[in-house]
N, C-alpha and C. Protein backbone atom coordinates (compact mmCIF):
# COMPACT_ATOMS: atom_id res chain seq x y z
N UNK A 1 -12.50 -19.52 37.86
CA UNK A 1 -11.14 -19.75 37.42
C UNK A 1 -10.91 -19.20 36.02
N UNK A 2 -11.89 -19.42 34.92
CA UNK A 2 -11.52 -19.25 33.64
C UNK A 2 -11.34 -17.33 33.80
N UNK A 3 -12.82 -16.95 34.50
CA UNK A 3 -12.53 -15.69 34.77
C UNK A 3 -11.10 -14.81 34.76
N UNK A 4 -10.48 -15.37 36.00
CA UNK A 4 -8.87 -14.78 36.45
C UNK A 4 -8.60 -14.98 35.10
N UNK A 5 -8.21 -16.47 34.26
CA UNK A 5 -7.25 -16.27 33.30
C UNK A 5 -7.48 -15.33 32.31
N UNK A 6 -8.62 -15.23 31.90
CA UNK A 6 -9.06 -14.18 31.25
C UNK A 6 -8.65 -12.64 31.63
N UNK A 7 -8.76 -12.39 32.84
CA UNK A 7 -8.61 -11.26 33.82
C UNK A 7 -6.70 -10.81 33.43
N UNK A 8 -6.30 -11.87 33.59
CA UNK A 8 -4.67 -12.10 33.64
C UNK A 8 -4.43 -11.85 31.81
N UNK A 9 -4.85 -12.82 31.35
CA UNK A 9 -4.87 -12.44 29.91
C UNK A 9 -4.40 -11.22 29.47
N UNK A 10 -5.63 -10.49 29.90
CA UNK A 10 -6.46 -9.50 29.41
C UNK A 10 -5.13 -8.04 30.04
N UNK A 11 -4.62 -8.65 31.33
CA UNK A 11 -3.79 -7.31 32.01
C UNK A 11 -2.33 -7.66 31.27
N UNK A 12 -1.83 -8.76 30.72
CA UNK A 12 -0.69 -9.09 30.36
C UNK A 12 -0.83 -8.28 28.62
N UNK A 13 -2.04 -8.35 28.34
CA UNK A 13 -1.83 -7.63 26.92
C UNK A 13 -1.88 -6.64 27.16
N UNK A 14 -2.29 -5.41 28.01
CA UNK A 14 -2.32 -4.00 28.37
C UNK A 14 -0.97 -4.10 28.76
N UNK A 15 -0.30 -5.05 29.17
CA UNK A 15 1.39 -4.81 29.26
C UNK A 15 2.22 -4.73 28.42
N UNK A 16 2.05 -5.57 27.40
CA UNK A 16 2.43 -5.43 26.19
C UNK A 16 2.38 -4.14 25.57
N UNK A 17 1.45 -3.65 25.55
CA UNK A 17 1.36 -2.84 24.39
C UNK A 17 1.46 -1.35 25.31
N UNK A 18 1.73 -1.33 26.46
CA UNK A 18 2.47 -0.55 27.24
C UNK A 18 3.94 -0.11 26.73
N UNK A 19 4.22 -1.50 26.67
CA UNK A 19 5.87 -1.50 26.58
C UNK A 19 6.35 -1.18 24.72
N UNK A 20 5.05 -1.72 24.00
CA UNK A 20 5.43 -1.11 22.59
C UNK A 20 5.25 0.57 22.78
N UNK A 21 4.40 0.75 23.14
CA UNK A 21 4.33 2.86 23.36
C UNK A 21 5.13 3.21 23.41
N UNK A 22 5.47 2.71 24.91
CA UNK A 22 6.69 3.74 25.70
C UNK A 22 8.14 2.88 24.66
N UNK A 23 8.26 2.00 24.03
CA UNK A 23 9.69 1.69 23.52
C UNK A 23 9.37 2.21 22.17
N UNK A 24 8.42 2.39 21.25
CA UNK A 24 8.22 3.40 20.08
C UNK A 24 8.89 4.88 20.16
N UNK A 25 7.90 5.42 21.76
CA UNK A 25 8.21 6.70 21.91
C UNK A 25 9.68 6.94 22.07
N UNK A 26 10.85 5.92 23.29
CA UNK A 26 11.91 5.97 23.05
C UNK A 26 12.36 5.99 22.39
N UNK A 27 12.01 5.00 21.19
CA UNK A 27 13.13 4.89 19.70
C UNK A 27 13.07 6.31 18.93
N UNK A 28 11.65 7.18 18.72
CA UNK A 28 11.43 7.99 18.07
C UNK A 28 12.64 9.24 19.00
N UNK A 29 12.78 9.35 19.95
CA UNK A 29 13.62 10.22 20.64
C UNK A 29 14.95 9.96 20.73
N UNK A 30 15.61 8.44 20.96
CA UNK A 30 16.85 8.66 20.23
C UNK A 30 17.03 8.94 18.71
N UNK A 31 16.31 8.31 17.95
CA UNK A 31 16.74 8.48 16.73
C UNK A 31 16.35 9.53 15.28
N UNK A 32 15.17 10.58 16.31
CA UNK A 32 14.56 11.29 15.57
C UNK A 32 15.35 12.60 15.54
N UNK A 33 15.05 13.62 14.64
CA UNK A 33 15.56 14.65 14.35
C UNK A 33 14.42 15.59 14.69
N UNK A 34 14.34 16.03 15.80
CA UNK A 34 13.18 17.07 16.83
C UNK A 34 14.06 18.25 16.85
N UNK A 35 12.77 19.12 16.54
CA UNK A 35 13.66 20.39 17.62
C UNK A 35 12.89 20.36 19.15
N UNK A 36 13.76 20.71 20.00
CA UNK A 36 13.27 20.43 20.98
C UNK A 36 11.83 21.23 21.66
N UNK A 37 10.81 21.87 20.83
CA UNK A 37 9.80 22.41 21.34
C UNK A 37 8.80 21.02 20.70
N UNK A 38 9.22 19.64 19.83
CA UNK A 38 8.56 18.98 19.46
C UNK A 38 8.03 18.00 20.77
N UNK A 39 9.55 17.60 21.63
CA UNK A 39 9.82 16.64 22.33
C UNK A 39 8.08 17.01 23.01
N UNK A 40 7.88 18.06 23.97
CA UNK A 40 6.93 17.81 24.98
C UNK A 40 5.69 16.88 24.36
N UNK A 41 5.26 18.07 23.05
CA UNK A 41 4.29 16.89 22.17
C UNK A 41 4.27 15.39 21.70
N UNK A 42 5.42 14.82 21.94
CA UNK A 42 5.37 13.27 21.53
C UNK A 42 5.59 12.92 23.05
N UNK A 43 5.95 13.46 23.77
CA UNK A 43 5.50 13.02 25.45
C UNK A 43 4.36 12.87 25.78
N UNK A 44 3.74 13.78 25.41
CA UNK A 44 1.97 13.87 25.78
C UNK A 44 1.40 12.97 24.98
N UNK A 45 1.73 13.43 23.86
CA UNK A 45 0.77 12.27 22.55
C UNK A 45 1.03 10.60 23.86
N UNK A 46 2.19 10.40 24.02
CA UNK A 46 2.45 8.75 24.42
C UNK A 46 1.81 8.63 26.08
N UNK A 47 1.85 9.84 26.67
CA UNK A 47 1.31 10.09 27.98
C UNK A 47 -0.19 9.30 27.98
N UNK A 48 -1.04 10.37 26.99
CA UNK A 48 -2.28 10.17 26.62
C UNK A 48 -2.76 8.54 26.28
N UNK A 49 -1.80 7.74 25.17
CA UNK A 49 -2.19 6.35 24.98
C UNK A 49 -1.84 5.68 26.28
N UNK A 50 -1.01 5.49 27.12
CA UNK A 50 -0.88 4.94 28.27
C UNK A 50 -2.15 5.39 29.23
N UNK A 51 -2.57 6.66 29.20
CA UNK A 51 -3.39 6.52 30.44
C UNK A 51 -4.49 6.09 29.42
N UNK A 52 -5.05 5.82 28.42
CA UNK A 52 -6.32 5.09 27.90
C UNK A 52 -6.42 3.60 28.23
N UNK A 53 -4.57 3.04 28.58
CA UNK A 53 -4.53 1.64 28.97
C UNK A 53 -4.94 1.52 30.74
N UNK A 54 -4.27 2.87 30.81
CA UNK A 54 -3.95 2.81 32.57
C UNK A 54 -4.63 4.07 33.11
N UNK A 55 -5.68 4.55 32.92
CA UNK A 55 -6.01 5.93 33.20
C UNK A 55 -6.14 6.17 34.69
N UNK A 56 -5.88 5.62 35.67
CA UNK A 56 -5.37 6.23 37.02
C UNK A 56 -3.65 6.27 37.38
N UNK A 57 -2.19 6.07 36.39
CA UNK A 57 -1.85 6.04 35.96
C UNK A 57 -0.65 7.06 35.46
N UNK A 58 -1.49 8.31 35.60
CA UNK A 58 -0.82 9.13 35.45
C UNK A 58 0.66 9.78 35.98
N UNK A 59 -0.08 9.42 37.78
CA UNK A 59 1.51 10.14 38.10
C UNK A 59 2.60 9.09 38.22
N UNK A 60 2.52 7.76 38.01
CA UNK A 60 3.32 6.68 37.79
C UNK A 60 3.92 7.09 36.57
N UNK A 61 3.71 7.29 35.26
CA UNK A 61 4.10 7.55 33.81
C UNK A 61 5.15 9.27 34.00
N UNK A 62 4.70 9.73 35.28
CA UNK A 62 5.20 10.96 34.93
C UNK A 62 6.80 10.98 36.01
N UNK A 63 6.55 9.68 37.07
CA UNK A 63 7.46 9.45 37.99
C UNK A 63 8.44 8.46 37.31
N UNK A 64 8.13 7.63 36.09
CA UNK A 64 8.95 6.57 35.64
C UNK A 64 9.56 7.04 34.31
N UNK A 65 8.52 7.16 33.06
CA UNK A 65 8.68 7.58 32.11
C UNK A 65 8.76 8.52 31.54
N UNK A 66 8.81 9.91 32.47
CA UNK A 66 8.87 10.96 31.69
C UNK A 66 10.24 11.65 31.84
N UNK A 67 11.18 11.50 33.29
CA UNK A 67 12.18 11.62 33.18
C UNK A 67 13.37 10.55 32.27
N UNK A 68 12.85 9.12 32.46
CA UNK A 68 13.25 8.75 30.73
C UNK A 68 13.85 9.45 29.72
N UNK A 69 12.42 9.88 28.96
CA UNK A 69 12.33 10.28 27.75
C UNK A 69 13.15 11.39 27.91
N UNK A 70 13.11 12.79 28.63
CA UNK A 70 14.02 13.72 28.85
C UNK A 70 15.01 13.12 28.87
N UNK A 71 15.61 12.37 29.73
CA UNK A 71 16.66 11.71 29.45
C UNK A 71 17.51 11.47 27.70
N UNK A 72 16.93 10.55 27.37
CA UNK A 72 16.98 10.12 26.27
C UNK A 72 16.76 10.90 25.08
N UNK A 73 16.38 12.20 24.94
CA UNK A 73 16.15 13.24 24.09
C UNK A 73 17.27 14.35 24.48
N UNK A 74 17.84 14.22 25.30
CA UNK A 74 18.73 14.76 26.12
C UNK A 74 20.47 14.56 25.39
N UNK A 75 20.29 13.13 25.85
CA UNK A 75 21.43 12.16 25.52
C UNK A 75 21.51 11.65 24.01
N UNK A 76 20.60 11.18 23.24
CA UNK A 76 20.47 11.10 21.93
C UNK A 76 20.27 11.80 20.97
N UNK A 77 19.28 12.62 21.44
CA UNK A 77 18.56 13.26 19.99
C UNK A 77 19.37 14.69 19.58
């Protein structure tokens, strides 16, 4: 039992700090001043820390969050 909570713990803080990445990387793309050959590089840079949380992972981040960020660099920046 203590195991799971630990287990649970342990996946609820890899959520967290999921959601600080990817909402850093957003904020930096509405509110940053990029030219747009920067954007791909702060995609990847945030690509890269997510799959160190989630490293099988990948094509989820690229199916959820990467049209996002285009998005949002699109529309904001």
């Amino acid at each position: 039992m203590e195991e799971n909570a630990r287990a649970l713990a342990d996946e609820e803080s890899k959520m967290l700090r999921l959601r600080l990445i990817v909402d850093g990387a957003a904020h930096l793309l509405m509110h940053g001043h990029f030219a747009s050959e920067e954007v791909p590089e702060i995609i990847q840079q945030t690509r890269a820390k997510v799959l160190e949380l989630f490293p099988d992972k990948g094509d989820l981040f690229d199916l959820i969050f990467l049209p996002r960020f285009m998005r949002l660099f699109r529309d904001w920046g």
